[in-house]
Structures are given as structure tokens and as C-alpha cells.
PDB file of N, CA and C in Angstrom:
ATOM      1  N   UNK A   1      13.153 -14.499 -16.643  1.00  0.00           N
ATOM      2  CA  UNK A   1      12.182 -14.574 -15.571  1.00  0.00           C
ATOM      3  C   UNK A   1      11.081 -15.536 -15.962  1.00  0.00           C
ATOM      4  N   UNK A   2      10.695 -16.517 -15.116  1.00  0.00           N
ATOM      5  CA  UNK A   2       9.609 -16.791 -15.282  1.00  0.00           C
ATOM      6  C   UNK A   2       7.814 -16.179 -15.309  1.00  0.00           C
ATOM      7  N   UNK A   3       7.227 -16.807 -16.498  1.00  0.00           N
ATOM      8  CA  UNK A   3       6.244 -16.264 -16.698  1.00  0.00           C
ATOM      9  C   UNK A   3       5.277 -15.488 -15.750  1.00  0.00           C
ATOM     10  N   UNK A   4       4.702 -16.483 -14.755  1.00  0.00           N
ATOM     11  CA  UNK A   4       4.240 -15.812 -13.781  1.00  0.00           C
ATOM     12  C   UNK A   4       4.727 -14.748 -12.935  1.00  0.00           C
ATOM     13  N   UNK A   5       6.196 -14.498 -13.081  1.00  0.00           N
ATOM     14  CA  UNK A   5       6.579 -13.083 -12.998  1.00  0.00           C
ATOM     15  C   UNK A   5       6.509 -11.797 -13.038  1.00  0.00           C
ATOM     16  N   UNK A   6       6.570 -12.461 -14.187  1.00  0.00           N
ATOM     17  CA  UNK A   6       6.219 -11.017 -15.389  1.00  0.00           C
ATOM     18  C   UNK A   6       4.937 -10.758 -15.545  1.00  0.00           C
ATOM     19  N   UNK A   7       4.054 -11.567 -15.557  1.00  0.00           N
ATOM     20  CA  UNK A   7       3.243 -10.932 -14.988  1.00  0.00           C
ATOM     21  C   UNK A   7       2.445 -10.116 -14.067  1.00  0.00           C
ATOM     22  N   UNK A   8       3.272 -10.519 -13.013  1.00  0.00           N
ATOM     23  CA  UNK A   8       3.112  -9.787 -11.574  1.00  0.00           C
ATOM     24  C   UNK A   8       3.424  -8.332 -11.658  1.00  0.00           C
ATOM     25  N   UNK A   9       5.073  -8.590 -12.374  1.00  0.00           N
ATOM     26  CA  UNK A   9       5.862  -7.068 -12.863  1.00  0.00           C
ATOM     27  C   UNK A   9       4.631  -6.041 -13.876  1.00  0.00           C
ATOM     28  N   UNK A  10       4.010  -7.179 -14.711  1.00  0.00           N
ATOM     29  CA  UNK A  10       2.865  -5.954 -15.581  1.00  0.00           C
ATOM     30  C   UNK A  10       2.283  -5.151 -14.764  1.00  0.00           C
ATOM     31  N   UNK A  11       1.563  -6.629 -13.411  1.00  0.00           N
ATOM     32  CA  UNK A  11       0.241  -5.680 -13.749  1.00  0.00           C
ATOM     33  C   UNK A  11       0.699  -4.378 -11.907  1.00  0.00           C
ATOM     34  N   UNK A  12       1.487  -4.805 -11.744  1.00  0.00           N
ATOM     35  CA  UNK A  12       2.372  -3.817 -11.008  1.00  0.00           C
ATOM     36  C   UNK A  12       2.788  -2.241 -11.707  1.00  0.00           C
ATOM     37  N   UNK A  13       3.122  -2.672 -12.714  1.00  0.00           N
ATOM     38  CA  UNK A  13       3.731  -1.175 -13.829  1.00  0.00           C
ATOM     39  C   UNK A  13       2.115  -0.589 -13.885  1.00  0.00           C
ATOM     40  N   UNK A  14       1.269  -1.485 -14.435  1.00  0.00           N
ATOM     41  CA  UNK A  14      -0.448  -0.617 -14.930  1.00  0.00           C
ATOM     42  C   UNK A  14      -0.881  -0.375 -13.618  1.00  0.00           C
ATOM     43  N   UNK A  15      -0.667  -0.667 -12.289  1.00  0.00           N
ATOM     44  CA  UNK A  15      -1.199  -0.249 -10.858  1.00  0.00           C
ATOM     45  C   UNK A  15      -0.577   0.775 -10.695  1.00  0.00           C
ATOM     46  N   UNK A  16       0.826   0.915 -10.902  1.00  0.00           N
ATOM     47  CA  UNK A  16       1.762   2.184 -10.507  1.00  0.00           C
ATOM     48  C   UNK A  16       1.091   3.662 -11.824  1.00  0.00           C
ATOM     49  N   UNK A  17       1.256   3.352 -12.922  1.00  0.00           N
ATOM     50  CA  UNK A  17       0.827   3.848 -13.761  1.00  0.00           C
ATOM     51  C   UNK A  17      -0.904   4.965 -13.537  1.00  0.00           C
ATOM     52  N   UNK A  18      -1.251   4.072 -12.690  1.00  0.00           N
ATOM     53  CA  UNK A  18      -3.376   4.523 -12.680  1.00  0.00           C
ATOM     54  C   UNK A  18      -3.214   4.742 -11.358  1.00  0.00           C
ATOM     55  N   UNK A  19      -2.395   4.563 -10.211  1.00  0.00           N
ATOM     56  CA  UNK A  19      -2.627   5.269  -9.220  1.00  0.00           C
ATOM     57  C   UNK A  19      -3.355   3.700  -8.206  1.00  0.00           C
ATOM     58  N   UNK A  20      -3.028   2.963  -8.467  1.00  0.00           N
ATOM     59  CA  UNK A  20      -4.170   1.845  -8.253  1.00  0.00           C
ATOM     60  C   UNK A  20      -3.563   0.829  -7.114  1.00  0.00           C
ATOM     61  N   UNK A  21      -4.185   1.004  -6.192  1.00  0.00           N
ATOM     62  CA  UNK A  21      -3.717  -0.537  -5.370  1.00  0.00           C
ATOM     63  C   UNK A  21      -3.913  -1.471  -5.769  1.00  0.00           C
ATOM     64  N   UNK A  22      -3.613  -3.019  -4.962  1.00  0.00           N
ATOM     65  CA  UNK A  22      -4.141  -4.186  -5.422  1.00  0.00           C
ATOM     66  C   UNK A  22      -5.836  -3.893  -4.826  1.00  0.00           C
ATOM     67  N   UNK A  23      -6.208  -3.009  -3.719  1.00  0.00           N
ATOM     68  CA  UNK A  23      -7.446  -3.321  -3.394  1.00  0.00           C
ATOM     69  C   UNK A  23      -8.132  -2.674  -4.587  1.00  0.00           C
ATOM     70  N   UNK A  24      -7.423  -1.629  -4.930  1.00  0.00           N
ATOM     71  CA  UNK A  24      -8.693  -0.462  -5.729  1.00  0.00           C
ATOM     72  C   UNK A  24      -8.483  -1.614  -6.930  1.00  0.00           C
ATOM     73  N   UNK A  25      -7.724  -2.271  -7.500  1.00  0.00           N
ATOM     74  CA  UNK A  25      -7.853  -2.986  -8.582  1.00  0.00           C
ATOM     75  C   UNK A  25      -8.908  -4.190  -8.446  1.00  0.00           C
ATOM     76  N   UNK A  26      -8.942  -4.836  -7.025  1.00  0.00           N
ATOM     77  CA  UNK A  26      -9.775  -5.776  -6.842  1.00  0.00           C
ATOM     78  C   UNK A  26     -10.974  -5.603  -6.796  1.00  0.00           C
ATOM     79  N   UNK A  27     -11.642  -4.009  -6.487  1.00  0.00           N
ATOM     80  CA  UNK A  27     -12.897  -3.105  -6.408  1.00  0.00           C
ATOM     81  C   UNK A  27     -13.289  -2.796  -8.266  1.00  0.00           C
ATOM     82  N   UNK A  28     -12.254  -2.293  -9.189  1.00  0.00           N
ATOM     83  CA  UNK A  28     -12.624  -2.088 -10.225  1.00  0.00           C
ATOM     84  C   UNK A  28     -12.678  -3.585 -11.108  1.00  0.00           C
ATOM     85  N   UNK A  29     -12.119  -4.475 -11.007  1.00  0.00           N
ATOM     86  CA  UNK A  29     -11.796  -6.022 -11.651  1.00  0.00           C
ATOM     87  C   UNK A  29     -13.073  -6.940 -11.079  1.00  0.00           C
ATOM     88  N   UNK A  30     -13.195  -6.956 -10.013  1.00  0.00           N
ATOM     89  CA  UNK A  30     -14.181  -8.245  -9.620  1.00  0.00           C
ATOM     90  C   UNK A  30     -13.302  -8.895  -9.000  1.00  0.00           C
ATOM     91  N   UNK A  31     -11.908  -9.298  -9.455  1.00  0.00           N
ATOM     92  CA  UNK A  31     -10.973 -10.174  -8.451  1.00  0.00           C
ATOM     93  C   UNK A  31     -10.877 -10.371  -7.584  1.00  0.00           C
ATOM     94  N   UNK A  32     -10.864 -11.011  -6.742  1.00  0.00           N
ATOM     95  CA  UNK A  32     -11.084 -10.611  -5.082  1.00  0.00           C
ATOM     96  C   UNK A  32      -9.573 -10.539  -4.569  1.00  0.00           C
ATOM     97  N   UNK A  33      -9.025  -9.784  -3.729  1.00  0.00           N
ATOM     98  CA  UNK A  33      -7.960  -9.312  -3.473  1.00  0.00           C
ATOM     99  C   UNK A  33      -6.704 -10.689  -2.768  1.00  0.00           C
ATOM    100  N   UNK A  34      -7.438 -11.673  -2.470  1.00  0.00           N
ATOM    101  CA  UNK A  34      -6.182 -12.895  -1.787  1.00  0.00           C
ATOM    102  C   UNK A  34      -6.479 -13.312  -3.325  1.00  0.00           C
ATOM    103  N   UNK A  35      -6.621 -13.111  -4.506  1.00  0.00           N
ATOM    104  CA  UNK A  35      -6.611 -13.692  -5.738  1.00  0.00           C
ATOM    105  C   UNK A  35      -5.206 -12.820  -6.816  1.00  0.00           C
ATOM    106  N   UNK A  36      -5.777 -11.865  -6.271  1.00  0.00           N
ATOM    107  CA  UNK A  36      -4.783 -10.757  -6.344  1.00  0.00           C
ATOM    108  C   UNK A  36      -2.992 -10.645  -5.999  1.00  0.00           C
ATOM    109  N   UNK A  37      -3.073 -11.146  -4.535  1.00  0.00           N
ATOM    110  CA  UNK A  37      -1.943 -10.754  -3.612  1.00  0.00           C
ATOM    111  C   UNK A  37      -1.519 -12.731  -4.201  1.00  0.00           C
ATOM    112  N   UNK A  38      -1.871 -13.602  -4.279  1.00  0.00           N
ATOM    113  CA  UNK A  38      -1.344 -14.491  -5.203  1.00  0.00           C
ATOM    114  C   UNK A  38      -0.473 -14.424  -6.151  1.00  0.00           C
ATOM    115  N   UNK A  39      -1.376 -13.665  -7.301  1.00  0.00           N
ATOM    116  CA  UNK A  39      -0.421 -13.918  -8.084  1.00  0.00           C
ATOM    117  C   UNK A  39       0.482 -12.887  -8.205  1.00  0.00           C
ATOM    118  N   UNK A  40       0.389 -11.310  -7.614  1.00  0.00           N
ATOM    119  CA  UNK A  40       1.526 -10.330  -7.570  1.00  0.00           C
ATOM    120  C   UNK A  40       2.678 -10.826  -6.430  1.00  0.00           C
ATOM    121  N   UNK A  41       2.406 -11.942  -5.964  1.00  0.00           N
ATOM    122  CA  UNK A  41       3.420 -12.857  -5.036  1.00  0.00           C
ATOM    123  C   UNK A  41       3.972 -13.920  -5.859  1.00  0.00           C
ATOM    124  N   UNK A  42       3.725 -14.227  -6.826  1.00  0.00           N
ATOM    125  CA  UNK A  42       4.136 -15.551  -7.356  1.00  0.00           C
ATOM    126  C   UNK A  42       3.755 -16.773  -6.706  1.00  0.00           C
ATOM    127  N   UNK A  43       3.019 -17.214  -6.034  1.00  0.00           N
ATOM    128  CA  UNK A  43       3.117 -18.199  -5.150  1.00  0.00           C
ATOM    129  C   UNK A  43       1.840 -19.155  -6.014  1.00  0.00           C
ATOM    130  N   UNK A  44       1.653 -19.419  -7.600  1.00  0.00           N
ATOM    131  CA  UNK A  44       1.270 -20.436  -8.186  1.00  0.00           C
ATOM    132  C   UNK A  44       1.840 -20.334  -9.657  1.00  0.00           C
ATOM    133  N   UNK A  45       2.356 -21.491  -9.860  1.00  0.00           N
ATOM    134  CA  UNK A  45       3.029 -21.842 -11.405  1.00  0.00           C
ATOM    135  C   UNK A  45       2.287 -20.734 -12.285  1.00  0.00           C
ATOM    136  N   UNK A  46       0.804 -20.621 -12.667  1.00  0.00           N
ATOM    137  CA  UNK A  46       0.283 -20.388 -13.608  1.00  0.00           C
ATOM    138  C   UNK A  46      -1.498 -20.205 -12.977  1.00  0.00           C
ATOM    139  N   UNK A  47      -1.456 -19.367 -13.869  1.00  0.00           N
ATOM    140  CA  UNK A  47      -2.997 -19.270 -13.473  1.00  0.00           C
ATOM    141  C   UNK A  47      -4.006 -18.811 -15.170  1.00  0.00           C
ATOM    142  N   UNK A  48      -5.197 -19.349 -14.927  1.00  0.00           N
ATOM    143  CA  UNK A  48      -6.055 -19.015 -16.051  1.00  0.00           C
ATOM    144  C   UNK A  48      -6.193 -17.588 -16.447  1.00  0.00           C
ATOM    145  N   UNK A  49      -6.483 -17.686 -17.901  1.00  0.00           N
ATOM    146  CA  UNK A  49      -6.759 -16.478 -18.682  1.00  0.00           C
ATOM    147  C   UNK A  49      -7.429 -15.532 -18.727  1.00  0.00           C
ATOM    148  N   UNK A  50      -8.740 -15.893 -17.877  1.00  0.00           N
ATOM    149  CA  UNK A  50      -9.610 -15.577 -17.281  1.00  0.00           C
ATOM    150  C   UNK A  50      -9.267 -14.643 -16.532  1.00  0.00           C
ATOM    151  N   UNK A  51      -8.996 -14.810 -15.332  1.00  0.00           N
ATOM    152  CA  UNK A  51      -8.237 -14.197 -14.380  1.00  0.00           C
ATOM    153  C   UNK A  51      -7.529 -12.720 -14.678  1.00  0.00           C
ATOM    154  N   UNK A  52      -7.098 -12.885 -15.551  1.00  0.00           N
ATOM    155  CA  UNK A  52      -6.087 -11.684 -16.424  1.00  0.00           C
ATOM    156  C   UNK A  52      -6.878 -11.134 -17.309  1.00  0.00           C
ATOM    157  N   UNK A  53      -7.540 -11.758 -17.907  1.00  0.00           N
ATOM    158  CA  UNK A  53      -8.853 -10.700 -18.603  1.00  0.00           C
ATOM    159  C   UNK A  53      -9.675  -9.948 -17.508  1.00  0.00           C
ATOM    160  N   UNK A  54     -10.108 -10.313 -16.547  1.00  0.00           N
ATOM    161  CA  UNK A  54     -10.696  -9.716 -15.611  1.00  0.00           C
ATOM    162  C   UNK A  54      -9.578  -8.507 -14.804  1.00  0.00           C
ATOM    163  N   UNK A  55      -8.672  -8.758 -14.915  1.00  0.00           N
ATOM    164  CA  UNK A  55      -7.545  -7.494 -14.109  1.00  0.00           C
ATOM    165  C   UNK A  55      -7.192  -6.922 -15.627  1.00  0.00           C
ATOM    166  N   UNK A  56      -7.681  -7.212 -16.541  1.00  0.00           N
ATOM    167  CA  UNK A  56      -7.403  -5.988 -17.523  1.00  0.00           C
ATOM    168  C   UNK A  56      -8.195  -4.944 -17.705  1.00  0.00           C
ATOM    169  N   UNK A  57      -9.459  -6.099 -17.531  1.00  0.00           N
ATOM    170  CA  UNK A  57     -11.225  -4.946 -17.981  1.00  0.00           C
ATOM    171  C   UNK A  57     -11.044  -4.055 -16.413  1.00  0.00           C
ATOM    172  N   UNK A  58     -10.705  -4.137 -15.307  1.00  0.00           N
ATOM    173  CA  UNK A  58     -10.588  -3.574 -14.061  1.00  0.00           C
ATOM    174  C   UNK A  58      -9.478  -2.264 -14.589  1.00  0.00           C
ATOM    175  N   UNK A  59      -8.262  -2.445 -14.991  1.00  0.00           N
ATOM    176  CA  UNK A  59      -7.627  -1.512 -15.957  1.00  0.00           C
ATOM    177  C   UNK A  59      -7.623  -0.608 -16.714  1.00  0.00           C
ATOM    178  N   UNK A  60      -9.130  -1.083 -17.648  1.00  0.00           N
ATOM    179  CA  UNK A  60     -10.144  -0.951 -18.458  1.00  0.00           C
ATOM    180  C   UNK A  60      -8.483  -0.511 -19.763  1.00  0.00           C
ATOM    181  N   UNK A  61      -8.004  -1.976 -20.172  1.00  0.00           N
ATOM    182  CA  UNK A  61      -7.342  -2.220 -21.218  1.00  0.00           C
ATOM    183  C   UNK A  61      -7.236  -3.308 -21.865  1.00  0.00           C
ATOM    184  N   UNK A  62      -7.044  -3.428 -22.685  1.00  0.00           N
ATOM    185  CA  UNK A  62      -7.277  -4.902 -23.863  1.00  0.00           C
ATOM    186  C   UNK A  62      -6.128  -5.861 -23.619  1.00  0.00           C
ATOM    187  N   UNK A  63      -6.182  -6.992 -23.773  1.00  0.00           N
ATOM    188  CA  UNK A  63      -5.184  -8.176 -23.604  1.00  0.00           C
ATOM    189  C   UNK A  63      -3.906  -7.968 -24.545  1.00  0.00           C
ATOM    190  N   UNK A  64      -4.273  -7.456 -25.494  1.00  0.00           N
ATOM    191  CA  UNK A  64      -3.278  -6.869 -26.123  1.00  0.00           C
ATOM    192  C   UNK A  64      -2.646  -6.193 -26.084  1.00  0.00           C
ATOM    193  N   UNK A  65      -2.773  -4.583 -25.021  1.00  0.00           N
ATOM    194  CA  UNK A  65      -2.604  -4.216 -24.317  1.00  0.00           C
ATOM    195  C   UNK A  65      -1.436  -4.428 -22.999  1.00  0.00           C
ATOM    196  N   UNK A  66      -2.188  -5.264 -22.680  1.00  0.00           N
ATOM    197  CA  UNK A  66      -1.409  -5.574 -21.341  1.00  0.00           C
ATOM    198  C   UNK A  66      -0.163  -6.466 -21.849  1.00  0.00           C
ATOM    199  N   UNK A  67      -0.232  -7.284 -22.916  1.00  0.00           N
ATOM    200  CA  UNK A  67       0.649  -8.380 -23.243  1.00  0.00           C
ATOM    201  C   UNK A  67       1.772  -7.775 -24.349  1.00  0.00           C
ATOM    202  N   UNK A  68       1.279  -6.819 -24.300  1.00  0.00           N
ATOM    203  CA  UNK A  68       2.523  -5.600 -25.642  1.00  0.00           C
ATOM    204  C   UNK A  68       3.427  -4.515 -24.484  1.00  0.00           C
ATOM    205  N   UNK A  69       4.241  -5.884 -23.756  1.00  0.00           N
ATOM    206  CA  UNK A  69       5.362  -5.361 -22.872  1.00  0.00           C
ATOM    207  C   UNK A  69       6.948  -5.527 -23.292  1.00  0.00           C
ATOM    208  N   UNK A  70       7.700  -5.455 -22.976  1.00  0.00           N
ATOM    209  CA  UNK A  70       9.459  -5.879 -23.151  1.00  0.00           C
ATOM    210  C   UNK A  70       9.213  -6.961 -22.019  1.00  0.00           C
ATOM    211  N   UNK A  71       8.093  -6.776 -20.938  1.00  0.00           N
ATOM    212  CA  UNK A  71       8.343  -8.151 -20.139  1.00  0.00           C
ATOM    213  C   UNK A  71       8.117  -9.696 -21.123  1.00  0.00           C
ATOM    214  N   UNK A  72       7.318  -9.545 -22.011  1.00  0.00           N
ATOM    215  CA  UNK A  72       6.981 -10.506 -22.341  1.00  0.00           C
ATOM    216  C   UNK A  72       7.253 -11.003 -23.530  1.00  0.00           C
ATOM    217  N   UNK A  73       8.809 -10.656 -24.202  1.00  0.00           N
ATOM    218  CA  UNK A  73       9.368 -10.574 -25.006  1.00  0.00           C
ATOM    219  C   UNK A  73       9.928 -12.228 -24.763  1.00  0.00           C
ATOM    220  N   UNK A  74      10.254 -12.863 -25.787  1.00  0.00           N
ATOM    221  CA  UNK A  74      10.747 -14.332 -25.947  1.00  0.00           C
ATOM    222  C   UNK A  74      11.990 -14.284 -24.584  1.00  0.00           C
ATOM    223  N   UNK A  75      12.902 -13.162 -25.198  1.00  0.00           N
ATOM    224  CA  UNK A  75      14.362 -13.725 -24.949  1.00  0.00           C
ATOM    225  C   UNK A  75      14.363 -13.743 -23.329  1.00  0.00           C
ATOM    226  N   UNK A  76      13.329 -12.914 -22.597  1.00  0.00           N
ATOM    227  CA  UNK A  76      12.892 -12.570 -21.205  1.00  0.00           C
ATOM    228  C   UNK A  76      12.585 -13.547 -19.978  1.00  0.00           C
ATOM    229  N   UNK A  77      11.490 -14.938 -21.159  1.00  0.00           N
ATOM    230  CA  UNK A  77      10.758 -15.462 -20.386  1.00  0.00           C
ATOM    231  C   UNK A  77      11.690 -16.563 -20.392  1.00  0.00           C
ATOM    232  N   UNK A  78      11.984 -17.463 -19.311  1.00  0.00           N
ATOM    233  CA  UNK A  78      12.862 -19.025 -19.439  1.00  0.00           C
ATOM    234  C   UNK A  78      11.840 -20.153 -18.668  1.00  0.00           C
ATOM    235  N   UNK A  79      10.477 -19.694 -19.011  1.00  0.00           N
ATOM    236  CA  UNK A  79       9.413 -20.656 -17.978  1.00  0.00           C
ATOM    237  C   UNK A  79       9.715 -22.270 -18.633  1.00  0.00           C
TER     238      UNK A  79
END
């Protein structure tokens, strides 16, 4: 899968996980929700780091955290 995928797939698993919409995530993150529905759509190559630090602290979990998946395992990603 490509990267921006799998990411979508994360932060989908930590929304399902906390009970969390994309809105209630965009209310606890700062993100604003068409920032949101972006990238859980895939519809840009890549997006800043930033971005994903901010939907983690909304999470209220560490980058390390979020990035200590099987999604994001080498053999997974073919970006």
C-alpha cells in the first residue's frame, strides 16, 4: 500500500479505537475537518509532519506511537 494509505488506515484504527469521529478528532486536534476528510480519502501524494503531529496530540499519543503499526512495516509500504 501506499504510504498515504496507511496512514489513513492508522489514524482510522486510533478513531475506531477512542470512539472518535473525524469531527470529534478535528475538535480535539485543531485540524480542521476538509484537512481531515483529505487525507482519510487519500486524495494528496503526501502531506507534512506537522499535520500528523497535530492528529496525534488530538489522540493525545506520541509519534511513536502512532508510527509503531504492522501498517508501517517496510515490506507493506511500495510508495
Amino acid at each position: 500500500m501506499k504510504l498515504n494509505e496507511a496512514v489513513a488506515k492508522r489514524i482510522a484504527e486510533l478513531c475506531k479505537e477512542r470512539g472518535l469521529t473525524q469531527y470529534g478528532l478535528s475538535q480535539k486536534s485543531g485540524v480542521p475537518q476538509s484537512t481531515l476528510s483529505t487525507v482519510m480519502n487519500c486524495r494528496f501524494p503526501s502531506m507534512k509532519l506537522h499535520v500528523i503531529y497535530e492528529i496525534c496530540e488530538g489522540l493525545e499519543i506520541s509519534l511513536k506511537e502512532f508510527y509503531d503499526s504492522p501498517l508501517f512495516d517496510r515490506e507493506n509500504i511500495f510508495d
